[in-house]
PDB file of N, CA and C in Angstrom:
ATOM      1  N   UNK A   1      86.170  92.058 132.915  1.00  0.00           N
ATOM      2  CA  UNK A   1      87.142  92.337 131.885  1.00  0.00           C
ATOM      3  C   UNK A   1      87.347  91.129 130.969  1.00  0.00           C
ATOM      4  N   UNK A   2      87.012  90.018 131.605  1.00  0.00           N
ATOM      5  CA  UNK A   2      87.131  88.575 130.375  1.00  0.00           C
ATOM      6  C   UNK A   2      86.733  88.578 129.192  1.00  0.00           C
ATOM      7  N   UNK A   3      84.954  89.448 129.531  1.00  0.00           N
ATOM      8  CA  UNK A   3      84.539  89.467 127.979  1.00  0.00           C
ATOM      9  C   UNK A   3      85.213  90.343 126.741  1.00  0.00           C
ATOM     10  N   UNK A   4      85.703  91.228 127.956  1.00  0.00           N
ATOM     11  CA  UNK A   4      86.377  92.427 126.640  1.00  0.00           C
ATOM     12  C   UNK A   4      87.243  91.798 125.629  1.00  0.00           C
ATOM     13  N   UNK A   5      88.316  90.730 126.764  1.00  0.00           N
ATOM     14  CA  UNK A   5      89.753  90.232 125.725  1.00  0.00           C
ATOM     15  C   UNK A   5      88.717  89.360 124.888  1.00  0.00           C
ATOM     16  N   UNK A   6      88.137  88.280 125.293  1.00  0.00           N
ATOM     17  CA  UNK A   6      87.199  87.998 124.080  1.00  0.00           C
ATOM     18  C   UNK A   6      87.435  88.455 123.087  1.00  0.00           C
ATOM     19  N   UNK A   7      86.052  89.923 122.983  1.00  0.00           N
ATOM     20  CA  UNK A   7      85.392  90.315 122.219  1.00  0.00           C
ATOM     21  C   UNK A   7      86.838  90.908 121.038  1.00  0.00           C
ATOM     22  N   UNK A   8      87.876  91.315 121.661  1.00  0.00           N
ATOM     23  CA  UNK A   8      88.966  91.687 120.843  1.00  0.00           C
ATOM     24  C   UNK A   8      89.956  90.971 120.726  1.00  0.00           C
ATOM     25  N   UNK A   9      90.482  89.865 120.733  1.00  0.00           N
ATOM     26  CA  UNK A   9      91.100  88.457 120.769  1.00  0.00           C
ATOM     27  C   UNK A   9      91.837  88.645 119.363  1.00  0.00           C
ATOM     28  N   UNK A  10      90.791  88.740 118.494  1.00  0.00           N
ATOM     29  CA  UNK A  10      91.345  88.384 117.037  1.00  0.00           C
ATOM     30  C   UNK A  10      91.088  89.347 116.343  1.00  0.00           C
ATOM     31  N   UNK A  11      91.847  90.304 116.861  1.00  0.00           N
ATOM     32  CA  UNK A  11      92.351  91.835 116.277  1.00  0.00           C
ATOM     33  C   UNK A  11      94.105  92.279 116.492  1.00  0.00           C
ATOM     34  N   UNK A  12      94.305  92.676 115.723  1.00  0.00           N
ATOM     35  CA  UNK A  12      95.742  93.175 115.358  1.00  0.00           C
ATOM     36  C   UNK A  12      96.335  94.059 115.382  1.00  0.00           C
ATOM     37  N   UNK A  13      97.190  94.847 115.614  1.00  0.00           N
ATOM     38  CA  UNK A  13      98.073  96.212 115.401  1.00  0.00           C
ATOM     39  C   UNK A  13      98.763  95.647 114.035  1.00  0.00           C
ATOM     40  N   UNK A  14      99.013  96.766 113.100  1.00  0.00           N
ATOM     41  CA  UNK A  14      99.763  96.430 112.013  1.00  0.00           C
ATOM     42  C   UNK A  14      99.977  97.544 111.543  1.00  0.00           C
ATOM     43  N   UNK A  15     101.208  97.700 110.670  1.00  0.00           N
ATOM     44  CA  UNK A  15     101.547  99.151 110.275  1.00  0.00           C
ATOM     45  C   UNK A  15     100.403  99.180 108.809  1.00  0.00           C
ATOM     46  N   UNK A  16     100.342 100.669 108.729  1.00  0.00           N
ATOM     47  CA  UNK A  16      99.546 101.065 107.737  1.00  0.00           C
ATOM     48  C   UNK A  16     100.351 101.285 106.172  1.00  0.00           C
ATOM     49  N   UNK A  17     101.282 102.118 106.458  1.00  0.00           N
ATOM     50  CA  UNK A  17     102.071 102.315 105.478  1.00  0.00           C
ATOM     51  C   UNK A  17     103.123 101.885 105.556  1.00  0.00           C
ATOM     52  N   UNK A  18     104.072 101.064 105.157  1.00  0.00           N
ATOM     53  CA  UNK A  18     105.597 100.284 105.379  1.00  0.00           C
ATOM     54  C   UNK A  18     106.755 101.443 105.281  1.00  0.00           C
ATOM     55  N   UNK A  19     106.462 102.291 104.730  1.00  0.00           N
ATOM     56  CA  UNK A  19     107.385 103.771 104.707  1.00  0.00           C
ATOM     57  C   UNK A  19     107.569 104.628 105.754  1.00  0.00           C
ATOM     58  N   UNK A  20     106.679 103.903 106.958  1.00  0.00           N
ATOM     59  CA  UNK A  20     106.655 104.836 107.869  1.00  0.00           C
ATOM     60  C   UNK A  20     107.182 104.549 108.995  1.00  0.00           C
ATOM     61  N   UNK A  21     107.116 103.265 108.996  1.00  0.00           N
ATOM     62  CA  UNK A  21     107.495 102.677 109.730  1.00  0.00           C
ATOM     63  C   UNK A  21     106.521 101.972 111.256  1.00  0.00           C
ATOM     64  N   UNK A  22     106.922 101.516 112.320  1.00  0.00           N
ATOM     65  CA  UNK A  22     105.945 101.120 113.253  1.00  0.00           C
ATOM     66  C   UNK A  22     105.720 101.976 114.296  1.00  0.00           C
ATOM     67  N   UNK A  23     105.282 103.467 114.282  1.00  0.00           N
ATOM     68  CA  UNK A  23     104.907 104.391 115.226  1.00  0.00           C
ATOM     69  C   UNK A  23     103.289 104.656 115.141  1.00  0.00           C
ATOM     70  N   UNK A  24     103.143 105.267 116.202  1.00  0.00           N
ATOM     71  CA  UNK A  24     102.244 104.729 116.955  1.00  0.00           C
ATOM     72  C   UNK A  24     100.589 105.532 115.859  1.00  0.00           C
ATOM     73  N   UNK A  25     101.145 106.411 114.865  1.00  0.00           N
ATOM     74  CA  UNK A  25     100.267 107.112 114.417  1.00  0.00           C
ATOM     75  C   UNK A  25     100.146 106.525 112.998  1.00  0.00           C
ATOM     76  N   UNK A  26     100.357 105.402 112.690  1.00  0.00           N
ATOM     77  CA  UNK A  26     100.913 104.475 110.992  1.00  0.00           C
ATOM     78  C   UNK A  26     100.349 103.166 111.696  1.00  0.00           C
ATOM     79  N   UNK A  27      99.469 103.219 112.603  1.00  0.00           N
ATOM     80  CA  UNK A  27      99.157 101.825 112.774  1.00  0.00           C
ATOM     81  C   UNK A  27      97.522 101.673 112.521  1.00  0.00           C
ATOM     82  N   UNK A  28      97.205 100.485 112.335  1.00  0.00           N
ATOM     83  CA  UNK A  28      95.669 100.326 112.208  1.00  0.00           C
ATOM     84  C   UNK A  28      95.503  99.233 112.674  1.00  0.00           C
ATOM     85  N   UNK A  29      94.154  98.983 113.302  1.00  0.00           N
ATOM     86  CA  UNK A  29      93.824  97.976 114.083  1.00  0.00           C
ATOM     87  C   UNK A  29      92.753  96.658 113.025  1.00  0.00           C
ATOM     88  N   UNK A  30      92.948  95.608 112.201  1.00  0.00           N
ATOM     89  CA  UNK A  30      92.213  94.945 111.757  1.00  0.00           C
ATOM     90  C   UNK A  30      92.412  93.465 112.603  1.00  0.00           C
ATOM     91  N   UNK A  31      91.663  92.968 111.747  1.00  0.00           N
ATOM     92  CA  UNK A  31      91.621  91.158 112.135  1.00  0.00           C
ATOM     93  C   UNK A  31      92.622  90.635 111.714  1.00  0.00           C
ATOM     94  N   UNK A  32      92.815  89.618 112.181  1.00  0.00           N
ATOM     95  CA  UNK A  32      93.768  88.608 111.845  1.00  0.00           C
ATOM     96  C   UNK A  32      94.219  88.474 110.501  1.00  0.00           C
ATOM     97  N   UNK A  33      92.652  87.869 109.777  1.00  0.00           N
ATOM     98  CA  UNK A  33      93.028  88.000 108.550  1.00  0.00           C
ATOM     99  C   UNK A  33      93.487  89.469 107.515  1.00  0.00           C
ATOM    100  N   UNK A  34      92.428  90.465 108.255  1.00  0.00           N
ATOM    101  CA  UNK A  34      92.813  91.384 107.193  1.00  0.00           C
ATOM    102  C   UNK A  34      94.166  92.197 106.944  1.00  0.00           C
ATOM    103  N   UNK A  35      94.711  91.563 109.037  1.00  0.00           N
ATOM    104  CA  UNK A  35      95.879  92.337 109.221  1.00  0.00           C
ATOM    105  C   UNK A  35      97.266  91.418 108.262  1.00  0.00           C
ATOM    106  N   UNK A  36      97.029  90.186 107.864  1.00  0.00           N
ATOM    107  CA  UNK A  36      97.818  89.347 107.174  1.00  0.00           C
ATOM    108  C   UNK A  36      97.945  89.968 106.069  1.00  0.00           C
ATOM    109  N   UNK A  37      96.812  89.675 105.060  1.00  0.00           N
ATOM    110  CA  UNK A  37      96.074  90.527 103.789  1.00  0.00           C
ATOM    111  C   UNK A  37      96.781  91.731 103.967  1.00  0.00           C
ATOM    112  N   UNK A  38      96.703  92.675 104.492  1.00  0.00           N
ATOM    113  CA  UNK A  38      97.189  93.799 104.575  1.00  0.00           C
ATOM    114  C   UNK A  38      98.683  94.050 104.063  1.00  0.00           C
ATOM    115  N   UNK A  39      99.433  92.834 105.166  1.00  0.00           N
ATOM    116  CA  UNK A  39     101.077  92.824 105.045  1.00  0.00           C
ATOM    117  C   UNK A  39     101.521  92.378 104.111  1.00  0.00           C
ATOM    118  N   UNK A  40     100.950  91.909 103.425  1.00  0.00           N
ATOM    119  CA  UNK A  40     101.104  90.731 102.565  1.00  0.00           C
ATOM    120  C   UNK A  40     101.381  91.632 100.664  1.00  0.00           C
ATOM    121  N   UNK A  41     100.413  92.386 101.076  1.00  0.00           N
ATOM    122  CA  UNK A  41     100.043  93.417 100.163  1.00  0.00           C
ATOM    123  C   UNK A  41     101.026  94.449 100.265  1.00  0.00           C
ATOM    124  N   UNK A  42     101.460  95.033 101.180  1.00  0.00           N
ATOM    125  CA  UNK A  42     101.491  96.285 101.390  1.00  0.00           C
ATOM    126  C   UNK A  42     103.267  96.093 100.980  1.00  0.00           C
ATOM    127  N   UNK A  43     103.985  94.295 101.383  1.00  0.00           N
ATOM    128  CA  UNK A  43     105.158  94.025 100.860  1.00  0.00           C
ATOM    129  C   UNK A  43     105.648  94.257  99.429  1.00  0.00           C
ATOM    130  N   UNK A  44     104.733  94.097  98.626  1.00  0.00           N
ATOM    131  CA  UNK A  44     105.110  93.845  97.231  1.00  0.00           C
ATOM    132  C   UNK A  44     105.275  95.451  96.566  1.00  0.00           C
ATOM    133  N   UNK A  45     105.924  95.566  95.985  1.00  0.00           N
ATOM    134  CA  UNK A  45     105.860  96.983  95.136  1.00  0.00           C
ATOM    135  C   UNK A  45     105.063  97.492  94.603  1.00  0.00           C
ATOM    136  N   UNK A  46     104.560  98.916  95.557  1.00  0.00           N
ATOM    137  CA  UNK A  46     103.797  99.219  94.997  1.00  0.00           C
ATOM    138  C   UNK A  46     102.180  99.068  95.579  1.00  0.00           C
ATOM    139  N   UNK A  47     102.666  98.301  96.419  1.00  0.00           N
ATOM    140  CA  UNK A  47     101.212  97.672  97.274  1.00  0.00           C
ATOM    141  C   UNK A  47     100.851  98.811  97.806  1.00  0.00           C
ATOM    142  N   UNK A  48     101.278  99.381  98.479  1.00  0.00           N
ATOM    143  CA  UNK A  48     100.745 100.552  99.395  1.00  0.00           C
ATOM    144  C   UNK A  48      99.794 101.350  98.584  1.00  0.00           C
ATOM    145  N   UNK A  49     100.357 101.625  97.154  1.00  0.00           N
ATOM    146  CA  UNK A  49     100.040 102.739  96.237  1.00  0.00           C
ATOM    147  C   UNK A  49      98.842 101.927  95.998  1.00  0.00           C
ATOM    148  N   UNK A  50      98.422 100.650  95.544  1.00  0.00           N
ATOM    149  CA  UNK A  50      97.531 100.277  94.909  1.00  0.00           C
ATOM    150  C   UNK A  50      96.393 100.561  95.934  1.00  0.00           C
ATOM    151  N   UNK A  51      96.518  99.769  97.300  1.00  0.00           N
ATOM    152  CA  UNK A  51      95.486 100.740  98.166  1.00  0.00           C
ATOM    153  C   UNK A  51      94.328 102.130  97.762  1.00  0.00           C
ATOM    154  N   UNK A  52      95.215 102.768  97.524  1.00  0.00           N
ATOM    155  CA  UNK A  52      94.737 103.964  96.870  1.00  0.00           C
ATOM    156  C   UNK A  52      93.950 104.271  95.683  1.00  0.00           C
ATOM    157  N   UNK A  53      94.442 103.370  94.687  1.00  0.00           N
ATOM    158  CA  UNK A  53      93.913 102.719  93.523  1.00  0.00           C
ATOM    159  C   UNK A  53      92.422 101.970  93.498  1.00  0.00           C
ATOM    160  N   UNK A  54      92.614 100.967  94.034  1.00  0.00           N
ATOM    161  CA  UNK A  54      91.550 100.256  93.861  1.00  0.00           C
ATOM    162  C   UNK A  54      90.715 100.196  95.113  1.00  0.00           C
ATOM    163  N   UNK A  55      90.971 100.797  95.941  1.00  0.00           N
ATOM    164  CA  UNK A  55      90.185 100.830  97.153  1.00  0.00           C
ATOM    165  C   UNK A  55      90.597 102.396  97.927  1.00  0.00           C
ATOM    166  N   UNK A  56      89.722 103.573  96.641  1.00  0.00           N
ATOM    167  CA  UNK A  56      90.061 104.839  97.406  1.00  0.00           C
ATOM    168  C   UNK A  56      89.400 105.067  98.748  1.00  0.00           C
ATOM    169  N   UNK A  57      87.868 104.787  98.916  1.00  0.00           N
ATOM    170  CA  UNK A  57      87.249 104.810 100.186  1.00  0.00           C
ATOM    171  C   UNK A  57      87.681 104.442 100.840  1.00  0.00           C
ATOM    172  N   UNK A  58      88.276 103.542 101.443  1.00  0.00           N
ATOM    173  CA  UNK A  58      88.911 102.886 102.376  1.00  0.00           C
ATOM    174  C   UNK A  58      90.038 103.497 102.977  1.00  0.00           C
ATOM    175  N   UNK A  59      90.863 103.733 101.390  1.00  0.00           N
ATOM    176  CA  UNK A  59      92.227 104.744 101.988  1.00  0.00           C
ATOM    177  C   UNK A  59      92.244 105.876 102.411  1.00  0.00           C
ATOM    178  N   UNK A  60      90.926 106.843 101.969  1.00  0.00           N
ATOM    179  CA  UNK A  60      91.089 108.010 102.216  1.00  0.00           C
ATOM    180  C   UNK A  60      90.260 108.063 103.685  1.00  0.00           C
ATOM    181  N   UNK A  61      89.551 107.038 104.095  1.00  0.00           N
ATOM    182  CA  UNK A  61      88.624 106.931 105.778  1.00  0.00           C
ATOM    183  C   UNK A  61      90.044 106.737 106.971  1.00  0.00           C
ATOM    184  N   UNK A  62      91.285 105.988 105.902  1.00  0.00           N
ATOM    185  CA  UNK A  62      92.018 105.698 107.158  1.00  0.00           C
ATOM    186  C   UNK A  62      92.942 106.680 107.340  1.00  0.00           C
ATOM    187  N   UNK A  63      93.237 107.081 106.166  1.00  0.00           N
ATOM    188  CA  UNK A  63      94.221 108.327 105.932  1.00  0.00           C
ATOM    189  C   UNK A  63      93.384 109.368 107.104  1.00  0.00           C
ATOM    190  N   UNK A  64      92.479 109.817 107.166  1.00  0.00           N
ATOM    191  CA  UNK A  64      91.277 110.950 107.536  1.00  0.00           C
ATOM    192  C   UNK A  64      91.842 110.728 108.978  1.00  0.00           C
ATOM    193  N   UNK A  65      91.273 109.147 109.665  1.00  0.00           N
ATOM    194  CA  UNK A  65      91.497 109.040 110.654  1.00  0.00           C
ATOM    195  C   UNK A  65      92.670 109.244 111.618  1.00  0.00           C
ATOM    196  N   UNK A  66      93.992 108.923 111.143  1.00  0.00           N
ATOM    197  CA  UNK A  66      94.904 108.790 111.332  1.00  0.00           C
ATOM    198  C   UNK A  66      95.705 110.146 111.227  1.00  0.00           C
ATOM    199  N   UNK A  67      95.255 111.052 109.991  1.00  0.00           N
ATOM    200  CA  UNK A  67      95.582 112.404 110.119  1.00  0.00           C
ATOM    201  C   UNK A  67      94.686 113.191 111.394  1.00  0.00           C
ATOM    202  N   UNK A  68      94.052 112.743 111.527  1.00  0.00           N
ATOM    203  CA  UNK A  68      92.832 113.286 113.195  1.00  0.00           C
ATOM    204  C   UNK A  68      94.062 112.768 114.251  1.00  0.00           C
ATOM    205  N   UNK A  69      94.408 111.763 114.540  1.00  0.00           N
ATOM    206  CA  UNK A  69      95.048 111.396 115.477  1.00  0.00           C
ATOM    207  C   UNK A  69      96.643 112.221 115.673  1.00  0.00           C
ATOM    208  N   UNK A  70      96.921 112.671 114.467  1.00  0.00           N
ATOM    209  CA  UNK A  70      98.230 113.303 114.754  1.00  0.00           C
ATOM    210  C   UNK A  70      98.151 114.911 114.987  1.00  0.00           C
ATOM    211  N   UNK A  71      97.190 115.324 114.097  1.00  0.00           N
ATOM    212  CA  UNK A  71      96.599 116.299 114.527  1.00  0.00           C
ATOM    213  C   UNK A  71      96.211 116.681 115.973  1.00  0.00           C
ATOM    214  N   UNK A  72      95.416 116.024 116.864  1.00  0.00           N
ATOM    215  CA  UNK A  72      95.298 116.206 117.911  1.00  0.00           C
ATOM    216  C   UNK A  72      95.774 115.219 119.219  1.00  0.00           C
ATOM    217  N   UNK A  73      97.145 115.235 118.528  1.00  0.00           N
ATOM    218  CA  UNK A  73      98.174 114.312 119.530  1.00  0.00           C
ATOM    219  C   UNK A  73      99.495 114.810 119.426  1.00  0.00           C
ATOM    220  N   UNK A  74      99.373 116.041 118.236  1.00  0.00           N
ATOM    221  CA  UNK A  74     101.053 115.986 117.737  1.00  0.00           C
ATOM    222  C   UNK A  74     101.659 115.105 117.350  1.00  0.00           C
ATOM    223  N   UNK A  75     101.458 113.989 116.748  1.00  0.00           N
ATOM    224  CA  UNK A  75     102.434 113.542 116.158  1.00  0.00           C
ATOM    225  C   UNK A  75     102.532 113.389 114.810  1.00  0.00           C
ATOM    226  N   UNK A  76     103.370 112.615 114.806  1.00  0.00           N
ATOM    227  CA  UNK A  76     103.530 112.497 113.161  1.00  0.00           C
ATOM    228  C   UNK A  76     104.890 111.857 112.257  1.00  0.00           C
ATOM    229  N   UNK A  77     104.909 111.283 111.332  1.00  0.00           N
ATOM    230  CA  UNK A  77     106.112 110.753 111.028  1.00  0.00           C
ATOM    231  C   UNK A  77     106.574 111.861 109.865  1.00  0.00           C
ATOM    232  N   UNK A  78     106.304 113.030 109.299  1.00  0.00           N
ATOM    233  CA  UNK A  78     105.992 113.827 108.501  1.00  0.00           C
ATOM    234  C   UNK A  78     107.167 114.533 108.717  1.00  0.00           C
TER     235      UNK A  78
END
């Protein structure tokens, strides 16, 4: 099991959308840095939305994912 914490050491839980708050289906797993980047962004007005904007692929792979997970978990902040 040593190598596992390793291999995932410098990975993060972080909320996805700040509107949603910190449940368990609004979270995404990045790096350190991206999970910083992320918060950092997602603080300022409007950040969330820009996501969407300038990086639709991205938003709509996590959106996808994350709607899969509530979907077949029931949950949802919705």
């Amino acid at each position: 099991m040593r190598g596992v914490s390793k291999s995932i050491g410098h990975l993060h839980l972080t909320v996805w959308n700040p509107a949603h708050g910190d449940v368990v289906d609004n979270l995404v797993l990045l790096t350190g840095d991206e999970a910083d980047a992320h918060d950092a962004l997602v603080a300022e007005p409007g950040g969330f939305e820009s996501i969407a904007r300038n990086e639709p692929a991205y938003f709509e792979s996590v959106e996808r994912r994350l709607g899969r997970a509530r979907r077949d978990f029931k949950w949802g902040y919705y």
